[in-house]
Protein backbone atom coordinates (compact mmCIF):
# COMPACT_ATOMS: atom_id res chain seq x y z
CA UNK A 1 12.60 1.04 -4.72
CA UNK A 2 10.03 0.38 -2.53
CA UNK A 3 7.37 -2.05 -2.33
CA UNK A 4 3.96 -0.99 -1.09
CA UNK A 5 1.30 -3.49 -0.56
CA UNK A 6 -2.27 -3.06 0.52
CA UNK A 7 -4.34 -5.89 1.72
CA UNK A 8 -7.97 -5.52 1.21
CA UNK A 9 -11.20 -7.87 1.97
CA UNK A 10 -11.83 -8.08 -1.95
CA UNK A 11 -7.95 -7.48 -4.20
CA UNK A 12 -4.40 -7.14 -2.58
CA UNK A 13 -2.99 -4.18 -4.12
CA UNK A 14 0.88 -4.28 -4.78
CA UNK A 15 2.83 -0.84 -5.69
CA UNK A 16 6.57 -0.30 -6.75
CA UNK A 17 7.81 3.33 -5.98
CA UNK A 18 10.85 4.87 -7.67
CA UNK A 19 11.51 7.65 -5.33
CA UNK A 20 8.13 9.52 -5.15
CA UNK A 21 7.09 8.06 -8.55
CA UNK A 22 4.66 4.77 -8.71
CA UNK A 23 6.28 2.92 -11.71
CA UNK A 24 3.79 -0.14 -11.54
CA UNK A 25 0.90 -1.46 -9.39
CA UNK A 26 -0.90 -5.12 -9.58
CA UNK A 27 -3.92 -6.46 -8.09
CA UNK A 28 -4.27 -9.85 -6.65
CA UNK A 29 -7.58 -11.62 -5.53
CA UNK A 30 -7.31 -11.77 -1.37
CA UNK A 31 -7.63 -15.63 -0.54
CA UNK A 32 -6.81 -15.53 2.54
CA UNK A 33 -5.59 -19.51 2.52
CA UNK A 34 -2.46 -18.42 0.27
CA UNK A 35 0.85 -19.40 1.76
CA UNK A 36 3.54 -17.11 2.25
CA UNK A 37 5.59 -19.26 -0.76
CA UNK A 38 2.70 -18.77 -3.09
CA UNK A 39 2.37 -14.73 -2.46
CA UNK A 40 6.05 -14.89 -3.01
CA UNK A 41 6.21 -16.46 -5.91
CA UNK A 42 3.22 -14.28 -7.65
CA UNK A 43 5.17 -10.79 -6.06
CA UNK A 44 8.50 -11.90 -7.60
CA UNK A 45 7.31 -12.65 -10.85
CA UNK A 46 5.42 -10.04 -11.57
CA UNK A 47 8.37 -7.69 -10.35
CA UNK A 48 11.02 -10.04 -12.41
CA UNK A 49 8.36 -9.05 -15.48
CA UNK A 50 8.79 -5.45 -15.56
CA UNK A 51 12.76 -6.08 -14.98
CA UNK A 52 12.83 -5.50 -10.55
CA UNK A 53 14.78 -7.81 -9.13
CA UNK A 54 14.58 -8.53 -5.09
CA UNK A 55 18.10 -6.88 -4.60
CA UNK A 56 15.97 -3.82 -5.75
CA UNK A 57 13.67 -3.35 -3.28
CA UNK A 58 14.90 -1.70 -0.86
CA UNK A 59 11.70 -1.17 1.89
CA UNK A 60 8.59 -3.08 2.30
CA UNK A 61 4.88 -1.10 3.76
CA UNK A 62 1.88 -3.07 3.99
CA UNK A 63 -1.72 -1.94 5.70
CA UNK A 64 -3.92 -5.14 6.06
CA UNK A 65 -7.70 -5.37 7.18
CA UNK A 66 -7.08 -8.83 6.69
CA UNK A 67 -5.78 -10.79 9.65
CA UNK A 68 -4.98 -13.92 8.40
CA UNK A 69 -2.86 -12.39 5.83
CA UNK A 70 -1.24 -9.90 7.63
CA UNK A 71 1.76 -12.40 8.93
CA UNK A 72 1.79 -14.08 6.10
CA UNK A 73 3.24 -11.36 3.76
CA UNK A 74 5.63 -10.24 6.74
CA UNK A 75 6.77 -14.06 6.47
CA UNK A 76 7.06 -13.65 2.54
CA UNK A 77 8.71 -10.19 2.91
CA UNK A 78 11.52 -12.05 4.53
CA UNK A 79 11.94 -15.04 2.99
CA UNK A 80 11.77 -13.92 -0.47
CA UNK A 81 13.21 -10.03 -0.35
CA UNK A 82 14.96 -10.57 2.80
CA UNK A 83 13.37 -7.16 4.30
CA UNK A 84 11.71 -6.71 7.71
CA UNK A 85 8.50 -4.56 6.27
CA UNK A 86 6.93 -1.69 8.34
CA UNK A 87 3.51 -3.15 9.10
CA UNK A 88 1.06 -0.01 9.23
CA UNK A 89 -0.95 0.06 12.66
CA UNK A 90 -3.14 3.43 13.07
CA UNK A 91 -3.14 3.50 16.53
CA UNK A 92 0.88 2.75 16.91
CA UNK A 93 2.25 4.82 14.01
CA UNK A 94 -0.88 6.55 12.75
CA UNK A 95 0.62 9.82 11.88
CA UNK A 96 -2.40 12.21 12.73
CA UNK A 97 -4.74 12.81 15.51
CA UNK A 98 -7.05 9.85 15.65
CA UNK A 99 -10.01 11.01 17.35
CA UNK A 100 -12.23 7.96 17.00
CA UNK A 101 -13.38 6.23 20.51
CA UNK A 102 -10.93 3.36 20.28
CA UNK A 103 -8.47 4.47 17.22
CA UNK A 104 -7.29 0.46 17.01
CA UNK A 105 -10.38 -0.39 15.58
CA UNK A 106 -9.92 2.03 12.51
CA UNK A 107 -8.56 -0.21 9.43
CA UNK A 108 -5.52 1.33 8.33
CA UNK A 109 -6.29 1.89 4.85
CA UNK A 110 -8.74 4.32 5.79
CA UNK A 111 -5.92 6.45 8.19
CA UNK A 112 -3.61 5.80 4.91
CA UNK A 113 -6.19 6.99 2.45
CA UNK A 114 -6.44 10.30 5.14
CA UNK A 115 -3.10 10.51 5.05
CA UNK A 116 -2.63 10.51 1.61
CA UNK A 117 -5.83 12.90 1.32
CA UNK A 118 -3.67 15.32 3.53
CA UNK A 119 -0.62 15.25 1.84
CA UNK A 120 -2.35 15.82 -1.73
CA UNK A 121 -5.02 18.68 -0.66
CA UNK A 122 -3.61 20.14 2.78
CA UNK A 123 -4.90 21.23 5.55
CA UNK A 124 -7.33 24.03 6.26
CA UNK A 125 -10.76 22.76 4.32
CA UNK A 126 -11.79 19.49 5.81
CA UNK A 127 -11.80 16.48 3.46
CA UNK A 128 -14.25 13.56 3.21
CA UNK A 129 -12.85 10.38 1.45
CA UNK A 130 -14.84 7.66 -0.44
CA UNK A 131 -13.34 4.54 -0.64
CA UNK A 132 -15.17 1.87 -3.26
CA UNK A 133 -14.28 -1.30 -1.85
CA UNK A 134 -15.64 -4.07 -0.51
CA UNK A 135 -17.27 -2.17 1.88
CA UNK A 136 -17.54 1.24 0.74
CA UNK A 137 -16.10 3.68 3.44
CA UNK A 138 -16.52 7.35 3.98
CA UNK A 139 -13.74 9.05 5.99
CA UNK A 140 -13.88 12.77 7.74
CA UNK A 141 -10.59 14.39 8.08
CA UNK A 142 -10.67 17.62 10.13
CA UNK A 143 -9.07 21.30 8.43
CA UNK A 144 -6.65 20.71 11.64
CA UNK A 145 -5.74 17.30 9.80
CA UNK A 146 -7.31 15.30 12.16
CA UNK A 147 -9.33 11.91 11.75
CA UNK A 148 -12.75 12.31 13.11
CA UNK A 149 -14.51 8.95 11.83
CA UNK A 150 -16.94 8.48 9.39
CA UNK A 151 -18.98 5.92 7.62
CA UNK A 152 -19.47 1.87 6.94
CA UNK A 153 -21.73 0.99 3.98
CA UNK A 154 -21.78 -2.51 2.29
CA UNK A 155 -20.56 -2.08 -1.20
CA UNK A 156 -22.93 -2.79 -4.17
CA UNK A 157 -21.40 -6.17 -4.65
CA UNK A 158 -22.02 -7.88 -0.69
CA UNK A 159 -25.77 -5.83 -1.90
CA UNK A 160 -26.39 -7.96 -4.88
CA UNK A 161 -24.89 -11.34 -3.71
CA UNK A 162 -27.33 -10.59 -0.46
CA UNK A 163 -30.23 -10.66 -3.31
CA UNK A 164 -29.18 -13.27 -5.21
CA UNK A 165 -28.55 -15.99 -1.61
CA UNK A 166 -31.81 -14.43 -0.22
CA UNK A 167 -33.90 -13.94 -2.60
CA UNK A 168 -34.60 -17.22 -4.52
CA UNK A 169 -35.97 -16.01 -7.83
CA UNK A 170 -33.42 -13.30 -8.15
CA UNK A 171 -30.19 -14.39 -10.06
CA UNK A 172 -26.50 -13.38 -9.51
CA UNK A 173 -25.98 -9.97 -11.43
CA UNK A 174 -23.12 -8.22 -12.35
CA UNK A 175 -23.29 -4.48 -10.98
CA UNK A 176 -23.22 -1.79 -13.51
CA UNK A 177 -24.83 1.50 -14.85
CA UNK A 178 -27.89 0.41 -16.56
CA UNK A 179 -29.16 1.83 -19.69
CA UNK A 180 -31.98 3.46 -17.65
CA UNK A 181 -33.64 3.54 -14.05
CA UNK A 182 -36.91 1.91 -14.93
CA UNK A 183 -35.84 -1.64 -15.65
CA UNK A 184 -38.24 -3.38 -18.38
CA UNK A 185 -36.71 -6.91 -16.56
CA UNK A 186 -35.49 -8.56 -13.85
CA UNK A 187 -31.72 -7.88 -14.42
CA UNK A 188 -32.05 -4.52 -15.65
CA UNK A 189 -34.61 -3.64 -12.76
CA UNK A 190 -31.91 -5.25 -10.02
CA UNK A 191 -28.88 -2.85 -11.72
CA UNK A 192 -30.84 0.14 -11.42
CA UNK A 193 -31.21 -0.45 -8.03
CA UNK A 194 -28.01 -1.46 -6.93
CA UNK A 195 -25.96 1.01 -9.34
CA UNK A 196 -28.38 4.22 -9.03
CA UNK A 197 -29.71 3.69 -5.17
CA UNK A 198 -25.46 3.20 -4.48
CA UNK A 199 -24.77 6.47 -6.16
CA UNK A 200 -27.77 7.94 -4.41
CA UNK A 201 -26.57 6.25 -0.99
CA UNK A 202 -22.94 8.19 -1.27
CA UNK A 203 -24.59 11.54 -2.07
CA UNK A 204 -27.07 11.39 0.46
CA UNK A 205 -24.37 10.74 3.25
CA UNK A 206 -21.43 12.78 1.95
CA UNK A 207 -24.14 15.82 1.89
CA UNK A 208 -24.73 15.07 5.76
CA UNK A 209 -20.86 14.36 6.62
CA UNK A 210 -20.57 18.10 4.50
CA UNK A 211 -23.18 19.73 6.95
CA UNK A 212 -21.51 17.84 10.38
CA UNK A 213 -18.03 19.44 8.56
CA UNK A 214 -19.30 23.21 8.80
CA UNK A 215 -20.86 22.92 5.15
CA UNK A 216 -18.11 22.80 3.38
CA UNK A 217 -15.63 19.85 2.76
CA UNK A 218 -13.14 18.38 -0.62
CA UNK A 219 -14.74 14.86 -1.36
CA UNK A 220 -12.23 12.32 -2.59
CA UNK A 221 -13.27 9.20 -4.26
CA UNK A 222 -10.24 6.33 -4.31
CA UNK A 223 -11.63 2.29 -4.41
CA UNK A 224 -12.16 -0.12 -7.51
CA UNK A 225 -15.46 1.34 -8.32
CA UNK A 226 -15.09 5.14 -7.99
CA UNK A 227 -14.45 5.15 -11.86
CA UNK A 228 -17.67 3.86 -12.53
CA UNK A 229 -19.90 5.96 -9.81
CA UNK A 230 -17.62 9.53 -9.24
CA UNK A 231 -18.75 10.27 -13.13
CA UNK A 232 -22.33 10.24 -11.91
CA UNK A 233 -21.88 12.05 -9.04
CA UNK A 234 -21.61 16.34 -8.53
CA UNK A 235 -20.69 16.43 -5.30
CA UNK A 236 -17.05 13.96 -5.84
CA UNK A 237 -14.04 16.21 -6.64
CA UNK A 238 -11.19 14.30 -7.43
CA UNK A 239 -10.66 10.27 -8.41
CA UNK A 240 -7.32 9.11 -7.45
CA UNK A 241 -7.68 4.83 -7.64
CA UNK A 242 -3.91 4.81 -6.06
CA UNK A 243 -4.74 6.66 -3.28
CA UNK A 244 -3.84 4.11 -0.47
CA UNK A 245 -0.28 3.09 -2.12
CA UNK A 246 0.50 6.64 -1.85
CA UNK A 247 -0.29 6.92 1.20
CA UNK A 248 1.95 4.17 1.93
CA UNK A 249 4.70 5.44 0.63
CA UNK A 250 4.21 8.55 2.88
CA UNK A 251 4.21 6.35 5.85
CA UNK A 252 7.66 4.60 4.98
CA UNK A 253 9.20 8.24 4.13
CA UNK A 254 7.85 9.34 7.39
CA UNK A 255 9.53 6.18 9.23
CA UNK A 256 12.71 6.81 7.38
CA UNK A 257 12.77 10.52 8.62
CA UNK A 258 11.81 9.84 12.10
CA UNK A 259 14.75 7.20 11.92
CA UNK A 260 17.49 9.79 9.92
CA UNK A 261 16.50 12.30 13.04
CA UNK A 262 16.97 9.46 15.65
CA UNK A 263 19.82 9.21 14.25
């Protein structure tokens, strides 16, 4: 089995492969003041839940944007499934062309969600990824297979918490697809903003990353919120929320073969 864990700004994302199959997946809150003895104690008992014991596991992946937890998991990898994990660095063991200026400073779950674009859709139409998060991301990968780059929005959550801290009548809202656009108050007015100028926001760009592409281009959405916004959107083709974990798992199988052929 293998243990795949991505570490996002917003939810850690834990996934348990059986061969090629994801049999479960979690997500944690990121605080990024967790010890490596608390993340180990929340891993292990949810795997000890669904019957995985730590003998099980037999590899450990993780991509982290977040520094401060990044040596912290390696630490609990260790000490509490006694595996050395493969820490995901694009610009070490990327896996494709990475054609940005300085291809460190791309966070890896965007090369993983590219990856795992690749391996799903192949090469020879580009692809254009959407990733819901935190910060909602929009990756270009060539019909070669290459990364080109792409886009950094703030997601509609850092949006509305900007309103609410700036704006001192305006309360904390929950985002989600409002009845209508035209508000009749101040909540409904501040969702219809948020929720319909986001899903505005992602057409408008992936319809300029399509012309940049040669016109045409497959548009994966992946992310917590892509089940809410990919519905109202034409111009999304496929929803795959997993999308990073299996990328993940195509970066250990790729380490494995590069090791069997060392070998």
């Amino acid at each position: 089995m293998l243990l795949a864990i991505d570490v996002g700004n917003t939810n850690i994302v834990i996934g348990v492969f059986q061969g090629r199959e994801l049999v479960h997946s979690w997500r944690l809150t990121t605080i990024r003041e967790r010890t490596a003895d608390e993340l180990g104690i929340l891993v292990t008992d949810l795997c000890d839940h669904h019957g995985i014991t730590h003998q099980q596991i037999s590899g450990i992946v993780i991509a982290s944007v977040v520094p401060p937890l990044t040596g912290t998991l390696q630490l609990m990898a260790v000490k509490y499934f006694e595996r050395t994990p493969l820490l995901f660095e694009p610009a070490v063991n990327g896996g494709m062309p990475i054609l940005y200026d300085h291809p460190a400073e791309v966070g890896a779950d965007r090369v993983v969600n590219a990856l795992a674009a690749l391996d799903q859709w192949g090469v020879g139409t580009p692809i254009i990824v959407v990733d819901f998060g935190t910060a909602t991301t929009f990756d270009a990968i060539s019909a070669k297979g290459e990364y080109l780059g792409g886009v950094i929005c703030p997601g509609p959550q850092i949006s509305a918490d900007a309103l609410f801290q700036r704006a001192a009548r305006l309360p904390r809202i929950e985002v989600k697809k409002p009845e209508k656009v035209i508000g009749t108050n101040t909540v409904a007015s501040m969702q219809s903003g948020l929720f319909w100028g986001y899903v505005d926001m992602v057409e408008g760009l992936v319809r300029r990353m399509k012309a940049e592409l040669g016109g045409k281009a497959l548009v994966i959405a992946t992310g917590g919120l892509a089940v809410v916004v990919a519905p109202e959107s034409s111009l999304i083709d496929h929803v795959d929320v997993e999308l990073t974990l299996y990328g993940l798992r195509l970066v250990w199988e790729r380490r494995a073969t590069e090791k069997t052929a060392a070998d």
